[in-house]
PDB file of N, CA and C in Angstrom:
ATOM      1  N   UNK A   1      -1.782   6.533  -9.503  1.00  0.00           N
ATOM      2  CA  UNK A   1      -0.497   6.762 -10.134  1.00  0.00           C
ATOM      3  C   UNK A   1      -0.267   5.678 -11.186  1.00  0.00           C
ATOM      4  N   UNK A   2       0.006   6.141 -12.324  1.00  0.00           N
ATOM      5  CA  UNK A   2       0.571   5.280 -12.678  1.00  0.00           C
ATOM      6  C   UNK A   2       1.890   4.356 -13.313  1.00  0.00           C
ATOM      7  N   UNK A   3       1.376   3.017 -13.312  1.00  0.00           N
ATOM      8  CA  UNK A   3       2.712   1.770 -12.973  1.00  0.00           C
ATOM      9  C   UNK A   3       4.232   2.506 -13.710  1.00  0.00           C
ATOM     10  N   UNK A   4       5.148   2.598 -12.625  1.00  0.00           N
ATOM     11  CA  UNK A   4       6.264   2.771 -13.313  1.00  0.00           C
ATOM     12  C   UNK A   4       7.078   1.537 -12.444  1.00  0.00           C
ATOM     13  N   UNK A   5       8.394   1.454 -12.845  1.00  0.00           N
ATOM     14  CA  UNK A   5       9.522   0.509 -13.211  1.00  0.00           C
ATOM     15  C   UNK A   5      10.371   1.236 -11.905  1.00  0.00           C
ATOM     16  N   UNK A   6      10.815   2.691 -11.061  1.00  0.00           N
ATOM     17  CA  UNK A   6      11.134   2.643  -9.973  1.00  0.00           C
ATOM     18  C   UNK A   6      10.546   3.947  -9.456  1.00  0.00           C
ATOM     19  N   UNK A   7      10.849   4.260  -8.030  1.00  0.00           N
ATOM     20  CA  UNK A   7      10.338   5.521  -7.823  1.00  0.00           C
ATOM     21  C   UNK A   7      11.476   6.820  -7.080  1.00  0.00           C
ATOM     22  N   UNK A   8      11.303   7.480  -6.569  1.00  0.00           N
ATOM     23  CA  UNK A   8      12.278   8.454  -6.737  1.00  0.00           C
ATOM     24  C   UNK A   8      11.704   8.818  -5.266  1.00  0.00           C
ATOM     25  N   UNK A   9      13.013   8.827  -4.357  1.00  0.00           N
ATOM     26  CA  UNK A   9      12.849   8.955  -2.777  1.00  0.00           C
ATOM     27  C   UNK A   9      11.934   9.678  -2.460  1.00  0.00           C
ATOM     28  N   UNK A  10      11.758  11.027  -2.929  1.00  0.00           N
ATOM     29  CA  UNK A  10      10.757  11.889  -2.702  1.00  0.00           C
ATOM     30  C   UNK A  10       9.145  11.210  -2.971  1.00  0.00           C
ATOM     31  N   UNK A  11       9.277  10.241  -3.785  1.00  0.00           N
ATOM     32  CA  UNK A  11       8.014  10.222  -4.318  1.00  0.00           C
ATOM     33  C   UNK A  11       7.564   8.932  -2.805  1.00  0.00           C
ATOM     34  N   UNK A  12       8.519   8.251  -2.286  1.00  0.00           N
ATOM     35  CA  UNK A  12       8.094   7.199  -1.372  1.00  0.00           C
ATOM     36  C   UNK A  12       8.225   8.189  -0.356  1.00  0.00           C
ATOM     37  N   UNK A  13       8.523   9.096   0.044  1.00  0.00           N
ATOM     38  CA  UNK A  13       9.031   9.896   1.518  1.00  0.00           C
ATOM     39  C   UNK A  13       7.229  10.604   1.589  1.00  0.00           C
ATOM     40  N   UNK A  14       6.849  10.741   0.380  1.00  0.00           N
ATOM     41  CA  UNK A  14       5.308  11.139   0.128  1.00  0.00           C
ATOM     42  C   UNK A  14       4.374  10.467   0.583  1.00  0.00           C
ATOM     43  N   UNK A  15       4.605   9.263  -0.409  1.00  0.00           N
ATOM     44  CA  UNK A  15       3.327   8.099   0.535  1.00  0.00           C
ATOM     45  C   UNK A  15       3.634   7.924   1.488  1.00  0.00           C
ATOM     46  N   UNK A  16       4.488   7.820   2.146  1.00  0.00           N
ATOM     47  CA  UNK A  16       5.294   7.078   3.849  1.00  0.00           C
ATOM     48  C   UNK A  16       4.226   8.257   4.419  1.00  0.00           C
ATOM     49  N   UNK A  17       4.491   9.957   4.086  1.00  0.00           N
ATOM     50  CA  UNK A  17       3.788  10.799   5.060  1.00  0.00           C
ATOM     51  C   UNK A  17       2.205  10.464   5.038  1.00  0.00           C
ATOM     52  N   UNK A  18       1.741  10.051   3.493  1.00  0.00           N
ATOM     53  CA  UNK A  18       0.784   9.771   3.608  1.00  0.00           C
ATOM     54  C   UNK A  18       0.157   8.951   4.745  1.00  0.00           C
ATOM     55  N   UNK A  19       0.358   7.368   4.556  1.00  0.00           N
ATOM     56  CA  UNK A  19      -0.291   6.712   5.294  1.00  0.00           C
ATOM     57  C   UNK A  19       0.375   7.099   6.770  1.00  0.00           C
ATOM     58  N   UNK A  20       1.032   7.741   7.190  1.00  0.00           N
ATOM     59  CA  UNK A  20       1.353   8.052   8.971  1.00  0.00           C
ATOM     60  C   UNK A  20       0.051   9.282   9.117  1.00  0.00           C
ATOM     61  N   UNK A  21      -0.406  10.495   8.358  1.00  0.00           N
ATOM     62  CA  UNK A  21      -1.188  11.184   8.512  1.00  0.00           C
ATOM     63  C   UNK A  21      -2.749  10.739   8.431  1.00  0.00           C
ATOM     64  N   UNK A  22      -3.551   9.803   7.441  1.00  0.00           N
ATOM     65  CA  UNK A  22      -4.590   9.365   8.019  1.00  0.00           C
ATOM     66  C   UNK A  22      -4.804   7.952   8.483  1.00  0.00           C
ATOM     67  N   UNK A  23      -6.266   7.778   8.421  1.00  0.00           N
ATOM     68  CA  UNK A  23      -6.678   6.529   9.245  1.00  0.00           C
ATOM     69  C   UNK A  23      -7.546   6.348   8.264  1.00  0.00           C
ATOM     70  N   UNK A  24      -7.726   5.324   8.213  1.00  0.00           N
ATOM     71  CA  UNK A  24      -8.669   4.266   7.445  1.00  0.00           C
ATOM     72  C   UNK A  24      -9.543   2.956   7.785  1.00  0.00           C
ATOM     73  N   UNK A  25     -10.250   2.715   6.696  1.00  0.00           N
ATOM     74  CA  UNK A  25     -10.977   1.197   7.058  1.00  0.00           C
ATOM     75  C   UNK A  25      -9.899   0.335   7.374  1.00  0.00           C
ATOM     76  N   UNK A  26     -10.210  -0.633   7.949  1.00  0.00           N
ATOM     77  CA  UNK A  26      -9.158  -1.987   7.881  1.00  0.00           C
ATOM     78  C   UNK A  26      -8.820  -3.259   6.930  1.00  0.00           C
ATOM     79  N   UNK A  27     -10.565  -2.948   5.985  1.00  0.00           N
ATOM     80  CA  UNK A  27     -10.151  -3.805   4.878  1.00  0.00           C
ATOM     81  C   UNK A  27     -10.569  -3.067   3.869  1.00  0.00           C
ATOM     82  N   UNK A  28      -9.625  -3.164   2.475  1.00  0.00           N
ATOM     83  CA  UNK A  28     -10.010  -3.077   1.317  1.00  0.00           C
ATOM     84  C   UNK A  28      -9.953  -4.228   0.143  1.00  0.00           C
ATOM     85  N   UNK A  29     -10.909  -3.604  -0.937  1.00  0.00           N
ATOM     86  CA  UNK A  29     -10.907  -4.564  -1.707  1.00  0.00           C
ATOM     87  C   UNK A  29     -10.245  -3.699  -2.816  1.00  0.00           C
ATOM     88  N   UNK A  30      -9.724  -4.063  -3.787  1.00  0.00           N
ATOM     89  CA  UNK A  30      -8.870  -3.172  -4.714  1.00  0.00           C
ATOM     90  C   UNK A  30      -9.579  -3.557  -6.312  1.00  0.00           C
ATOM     91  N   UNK A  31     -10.275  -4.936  -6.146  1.00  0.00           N
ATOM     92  CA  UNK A  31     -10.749  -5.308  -7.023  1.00  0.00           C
ATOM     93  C   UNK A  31      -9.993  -6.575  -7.869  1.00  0.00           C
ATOM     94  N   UNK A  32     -10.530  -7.115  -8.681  1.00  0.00           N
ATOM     95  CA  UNK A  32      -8.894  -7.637  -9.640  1.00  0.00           C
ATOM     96  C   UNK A  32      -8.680  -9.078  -8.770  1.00  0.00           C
ATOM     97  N   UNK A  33      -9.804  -9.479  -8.028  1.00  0.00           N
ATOM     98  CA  UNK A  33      -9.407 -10.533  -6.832  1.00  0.00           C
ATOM     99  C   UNK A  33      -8.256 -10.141  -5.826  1.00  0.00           C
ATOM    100  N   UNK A  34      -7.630  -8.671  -5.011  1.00  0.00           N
ATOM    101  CA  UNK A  34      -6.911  -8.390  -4.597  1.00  0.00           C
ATOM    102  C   UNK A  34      -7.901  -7.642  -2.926  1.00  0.00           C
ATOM    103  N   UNK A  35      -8.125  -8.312  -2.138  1.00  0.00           N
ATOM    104  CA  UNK A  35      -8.724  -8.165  -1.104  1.00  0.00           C
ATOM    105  C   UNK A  35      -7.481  -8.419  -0.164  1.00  0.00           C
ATOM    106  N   UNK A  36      -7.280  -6.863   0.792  1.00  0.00           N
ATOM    107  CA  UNK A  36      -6.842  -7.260   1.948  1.00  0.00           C
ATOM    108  C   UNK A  36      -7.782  -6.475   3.299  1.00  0.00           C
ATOM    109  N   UNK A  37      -7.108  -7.787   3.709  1.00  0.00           N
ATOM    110  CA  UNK A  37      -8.017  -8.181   5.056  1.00  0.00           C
ATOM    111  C   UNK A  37      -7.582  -6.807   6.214  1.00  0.00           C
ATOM    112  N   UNK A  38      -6.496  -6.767   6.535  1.00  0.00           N
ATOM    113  CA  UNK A  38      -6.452  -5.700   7.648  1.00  0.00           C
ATOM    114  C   UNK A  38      -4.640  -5.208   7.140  1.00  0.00           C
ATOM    115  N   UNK A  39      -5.573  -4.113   6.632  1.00  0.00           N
ATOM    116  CA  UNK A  39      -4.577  -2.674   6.483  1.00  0.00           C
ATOM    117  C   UNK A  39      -3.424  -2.276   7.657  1.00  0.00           C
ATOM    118  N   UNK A  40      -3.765  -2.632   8.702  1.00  0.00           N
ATOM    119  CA  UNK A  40      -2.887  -2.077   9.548  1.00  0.00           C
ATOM    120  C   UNK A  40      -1.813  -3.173   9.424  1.00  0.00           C
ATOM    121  N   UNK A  41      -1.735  -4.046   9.335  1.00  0.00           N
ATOM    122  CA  UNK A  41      -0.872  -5.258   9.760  1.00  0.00           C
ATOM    123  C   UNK A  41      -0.308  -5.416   8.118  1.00  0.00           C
ATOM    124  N   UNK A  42      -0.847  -4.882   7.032  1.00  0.00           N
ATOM    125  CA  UNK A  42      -0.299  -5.300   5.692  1.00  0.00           C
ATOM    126  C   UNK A  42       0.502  -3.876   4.925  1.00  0.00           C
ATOM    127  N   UNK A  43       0.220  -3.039   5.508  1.00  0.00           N
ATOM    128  CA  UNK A  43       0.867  -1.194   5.377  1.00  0.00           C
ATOM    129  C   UNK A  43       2.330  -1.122   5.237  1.00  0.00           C
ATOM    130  N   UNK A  44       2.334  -1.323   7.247  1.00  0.00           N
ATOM    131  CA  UNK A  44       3.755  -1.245   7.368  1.00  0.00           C
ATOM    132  C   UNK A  44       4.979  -2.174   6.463  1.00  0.00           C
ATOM    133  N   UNK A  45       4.919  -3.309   6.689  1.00  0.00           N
ATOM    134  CA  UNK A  45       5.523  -3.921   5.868  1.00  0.00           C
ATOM    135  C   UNK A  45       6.343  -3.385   4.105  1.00  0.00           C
ATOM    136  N   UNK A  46       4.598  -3.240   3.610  1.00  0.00           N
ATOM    137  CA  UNK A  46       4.780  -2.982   2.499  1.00  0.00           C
ATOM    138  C   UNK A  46       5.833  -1.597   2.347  1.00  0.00           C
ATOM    139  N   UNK A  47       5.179  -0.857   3.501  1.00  0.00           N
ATOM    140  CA  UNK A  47       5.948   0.656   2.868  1.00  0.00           C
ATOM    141  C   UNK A  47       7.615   0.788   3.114  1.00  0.00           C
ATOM    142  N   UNK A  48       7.940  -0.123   4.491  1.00  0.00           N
ATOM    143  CA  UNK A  48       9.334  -0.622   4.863  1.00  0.00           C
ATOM    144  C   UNK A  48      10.114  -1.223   3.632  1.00  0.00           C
ATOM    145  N   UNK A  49       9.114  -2.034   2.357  1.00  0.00           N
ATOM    146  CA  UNK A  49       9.992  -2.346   1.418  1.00  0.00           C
ATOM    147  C   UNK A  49      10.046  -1.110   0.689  1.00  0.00           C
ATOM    148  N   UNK A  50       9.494   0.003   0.591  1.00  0.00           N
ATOM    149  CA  UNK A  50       9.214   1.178  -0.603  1.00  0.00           C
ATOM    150  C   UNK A  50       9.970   1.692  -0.002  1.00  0.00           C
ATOM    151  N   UNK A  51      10.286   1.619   1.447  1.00  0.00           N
ATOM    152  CA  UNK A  51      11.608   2.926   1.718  1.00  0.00           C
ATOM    153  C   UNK A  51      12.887   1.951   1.577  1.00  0.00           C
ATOM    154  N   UNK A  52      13.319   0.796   1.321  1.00  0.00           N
ATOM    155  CA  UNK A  52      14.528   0.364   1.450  1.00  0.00           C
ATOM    156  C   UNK A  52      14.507   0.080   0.140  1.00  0.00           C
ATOM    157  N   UNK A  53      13.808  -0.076  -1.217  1.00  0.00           N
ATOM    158  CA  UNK A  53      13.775  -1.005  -2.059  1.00  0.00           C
ATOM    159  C   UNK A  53      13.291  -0.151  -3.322  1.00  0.00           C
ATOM    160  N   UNK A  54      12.732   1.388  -3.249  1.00  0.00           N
ATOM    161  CA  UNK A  54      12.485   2.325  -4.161  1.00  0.00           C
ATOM    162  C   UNK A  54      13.143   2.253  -5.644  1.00  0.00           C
ATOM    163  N   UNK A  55      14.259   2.201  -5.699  1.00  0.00           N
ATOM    164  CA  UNK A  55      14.835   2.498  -6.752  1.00  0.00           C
ATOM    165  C   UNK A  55      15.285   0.598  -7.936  1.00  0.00           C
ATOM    166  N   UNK A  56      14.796  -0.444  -7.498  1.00  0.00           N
ATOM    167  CA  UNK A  56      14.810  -1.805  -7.428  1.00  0.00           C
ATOM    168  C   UNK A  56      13.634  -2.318  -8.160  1.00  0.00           C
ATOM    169  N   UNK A  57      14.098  -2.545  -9.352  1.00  0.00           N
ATOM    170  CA  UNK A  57      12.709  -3.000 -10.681  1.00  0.00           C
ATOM    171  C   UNK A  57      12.040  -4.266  -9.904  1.00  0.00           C
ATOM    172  N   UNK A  58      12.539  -4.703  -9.036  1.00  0.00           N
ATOM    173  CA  UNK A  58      12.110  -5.959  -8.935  1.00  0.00           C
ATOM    174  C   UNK A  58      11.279  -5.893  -7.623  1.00  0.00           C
ATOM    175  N   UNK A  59      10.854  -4.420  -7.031  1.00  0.00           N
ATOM    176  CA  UNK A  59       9.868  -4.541  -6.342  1.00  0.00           C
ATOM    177  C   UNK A  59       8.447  -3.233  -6.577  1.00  0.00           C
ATOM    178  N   UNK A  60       8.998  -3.121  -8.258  1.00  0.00           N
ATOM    179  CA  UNK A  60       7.573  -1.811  -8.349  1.00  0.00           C
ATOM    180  C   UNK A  60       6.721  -2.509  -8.554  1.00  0.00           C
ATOM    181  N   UNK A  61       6.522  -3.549  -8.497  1.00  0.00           N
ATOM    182  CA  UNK A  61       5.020  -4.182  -8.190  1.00  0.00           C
ATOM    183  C   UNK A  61       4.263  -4.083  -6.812  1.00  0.00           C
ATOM    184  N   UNK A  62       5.036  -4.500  -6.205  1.00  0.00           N
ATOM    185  CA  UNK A  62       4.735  -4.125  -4.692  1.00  0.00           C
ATOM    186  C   UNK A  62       4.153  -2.630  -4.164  1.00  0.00           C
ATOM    187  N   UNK A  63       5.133  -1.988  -4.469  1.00  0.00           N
ATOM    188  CA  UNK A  63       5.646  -0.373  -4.757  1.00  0.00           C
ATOM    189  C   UNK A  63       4.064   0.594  -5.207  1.00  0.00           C
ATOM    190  N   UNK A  64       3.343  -0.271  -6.240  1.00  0.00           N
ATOM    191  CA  UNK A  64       2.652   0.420  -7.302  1.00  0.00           C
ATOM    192  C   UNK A  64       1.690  -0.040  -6.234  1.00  0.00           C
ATOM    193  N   UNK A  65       1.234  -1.136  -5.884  1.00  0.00           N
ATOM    194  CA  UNK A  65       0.161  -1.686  -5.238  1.00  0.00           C
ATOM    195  C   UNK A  65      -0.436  -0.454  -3.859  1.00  0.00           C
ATOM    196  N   UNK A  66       0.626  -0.143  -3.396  1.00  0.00           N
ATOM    197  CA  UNK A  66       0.953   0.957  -1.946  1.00  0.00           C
ATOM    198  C   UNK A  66       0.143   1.843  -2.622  1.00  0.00           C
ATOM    199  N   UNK A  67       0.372   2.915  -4.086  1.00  0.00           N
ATOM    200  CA  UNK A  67       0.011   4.396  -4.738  1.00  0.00           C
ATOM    201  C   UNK A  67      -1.789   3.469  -4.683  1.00  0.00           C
ATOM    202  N   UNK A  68      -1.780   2.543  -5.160  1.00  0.00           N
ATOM    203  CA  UNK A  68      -3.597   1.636  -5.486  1.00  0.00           C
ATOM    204  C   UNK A  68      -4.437   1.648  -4.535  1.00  0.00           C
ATOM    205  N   UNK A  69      -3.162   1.458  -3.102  1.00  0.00           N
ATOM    206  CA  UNK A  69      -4.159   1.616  -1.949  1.00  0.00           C
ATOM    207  C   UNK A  69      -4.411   2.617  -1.523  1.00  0.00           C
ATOM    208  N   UNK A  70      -3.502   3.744  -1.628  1.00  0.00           N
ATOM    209  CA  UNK A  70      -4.417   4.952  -1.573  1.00  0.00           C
ATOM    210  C   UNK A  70      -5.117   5.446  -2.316  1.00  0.00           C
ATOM    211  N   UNK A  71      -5.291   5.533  -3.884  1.00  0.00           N
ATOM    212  CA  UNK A  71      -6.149   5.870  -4.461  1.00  0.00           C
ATOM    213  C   UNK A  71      -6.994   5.757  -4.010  1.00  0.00           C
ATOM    214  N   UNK A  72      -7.487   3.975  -3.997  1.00  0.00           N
ATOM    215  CA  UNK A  72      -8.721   3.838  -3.387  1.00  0.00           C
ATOM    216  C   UNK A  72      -9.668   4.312  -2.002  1.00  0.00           C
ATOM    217  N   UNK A  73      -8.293   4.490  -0.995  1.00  0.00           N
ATOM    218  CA  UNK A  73      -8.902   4.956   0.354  1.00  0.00           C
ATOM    219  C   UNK A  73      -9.134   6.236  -0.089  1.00  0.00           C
ATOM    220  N   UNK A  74      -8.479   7.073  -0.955  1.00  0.00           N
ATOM    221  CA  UNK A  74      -8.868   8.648  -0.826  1.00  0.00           C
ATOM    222  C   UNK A  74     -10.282   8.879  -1.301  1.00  0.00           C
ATOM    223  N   UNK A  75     -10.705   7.539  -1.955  1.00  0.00           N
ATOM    224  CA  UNK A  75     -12.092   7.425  -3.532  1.00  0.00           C
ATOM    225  C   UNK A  75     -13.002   7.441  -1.597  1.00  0.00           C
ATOM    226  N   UNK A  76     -12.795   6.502  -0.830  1.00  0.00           N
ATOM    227  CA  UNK A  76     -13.449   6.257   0.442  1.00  0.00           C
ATOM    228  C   UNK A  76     -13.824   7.145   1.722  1.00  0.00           C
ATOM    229  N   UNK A  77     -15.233   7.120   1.517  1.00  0.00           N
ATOM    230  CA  UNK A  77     -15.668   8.413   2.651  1.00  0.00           C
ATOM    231  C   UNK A  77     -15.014   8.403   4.220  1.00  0.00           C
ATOM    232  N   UNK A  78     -14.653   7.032   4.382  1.00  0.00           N
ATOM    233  CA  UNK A  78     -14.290   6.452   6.085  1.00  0.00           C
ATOM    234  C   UNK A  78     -12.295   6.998   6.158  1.00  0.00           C
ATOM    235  N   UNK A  79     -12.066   7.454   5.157  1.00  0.00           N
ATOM    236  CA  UNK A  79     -10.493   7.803   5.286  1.00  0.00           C
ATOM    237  C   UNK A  79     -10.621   9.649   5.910  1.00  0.00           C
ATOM    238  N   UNK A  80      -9.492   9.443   6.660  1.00  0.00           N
ATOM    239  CA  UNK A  80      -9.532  10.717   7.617  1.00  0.00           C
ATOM    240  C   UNK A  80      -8.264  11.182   8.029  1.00  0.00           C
ATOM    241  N   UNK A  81      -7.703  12.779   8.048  1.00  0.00           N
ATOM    242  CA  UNK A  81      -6.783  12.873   8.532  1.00  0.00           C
ATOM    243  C   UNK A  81      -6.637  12.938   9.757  1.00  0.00           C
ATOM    244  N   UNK A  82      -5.314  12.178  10.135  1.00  0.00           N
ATOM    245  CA  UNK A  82      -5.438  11.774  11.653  1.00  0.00           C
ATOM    246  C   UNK A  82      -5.705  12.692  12.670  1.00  0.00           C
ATOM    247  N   UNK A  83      -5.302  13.824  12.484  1.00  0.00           N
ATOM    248  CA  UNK A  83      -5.208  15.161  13.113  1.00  0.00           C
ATOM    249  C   UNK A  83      -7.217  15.487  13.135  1.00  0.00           C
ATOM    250  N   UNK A  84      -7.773  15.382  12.461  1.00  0.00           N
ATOM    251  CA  UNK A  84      -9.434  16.090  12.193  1.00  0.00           C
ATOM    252  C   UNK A  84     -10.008  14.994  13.150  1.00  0.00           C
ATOM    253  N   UNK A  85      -9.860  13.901  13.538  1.00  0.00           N
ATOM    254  CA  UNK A  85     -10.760  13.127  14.128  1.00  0.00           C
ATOM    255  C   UNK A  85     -11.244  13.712  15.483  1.00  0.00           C
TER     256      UNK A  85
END
């Protein structure tokens, strides 16, 4: 996706379903020197600010980073919907 300035409830109520429906590696690298270590413990957080903080210029950085990490997991053969396992 790309970087915008805020996002629009629907568009975070999207990713939120996203990451609750699959499973993934535990670490990614995003590139850019942006390596995280374990996904599960760095997710929630993040997406808790995308549902309280969506419409707030001062966290679509954060915000944008969330749409990056899925790109990349979807680019990733080890991502799965939770339901197919």
């Amino acid at each position: 996706m790309e970087y915008k300035t805020t996002y629009t409830k629907a568009e975070i109520d999207e990713l939120v379903n996203w990451f609750a429906t699959h499973t993934f590696e535990k670490e990614l690298d995003l590139g850019g020197g942006l390596y995280i270590k374990n996904l599960d413990e760095t997710i929630p957080p993040m997406l808790h600010v995308a549902q309280t903080k969506y419409d707030n210029k001062t966290f679509s950085g954060q915000i944008h980073q969330l749409f990056r990490i899925r790109e990349a997991l979807l680019s990733s053969a080890s991502t799965r919907l939770v339901n197919s396992m």
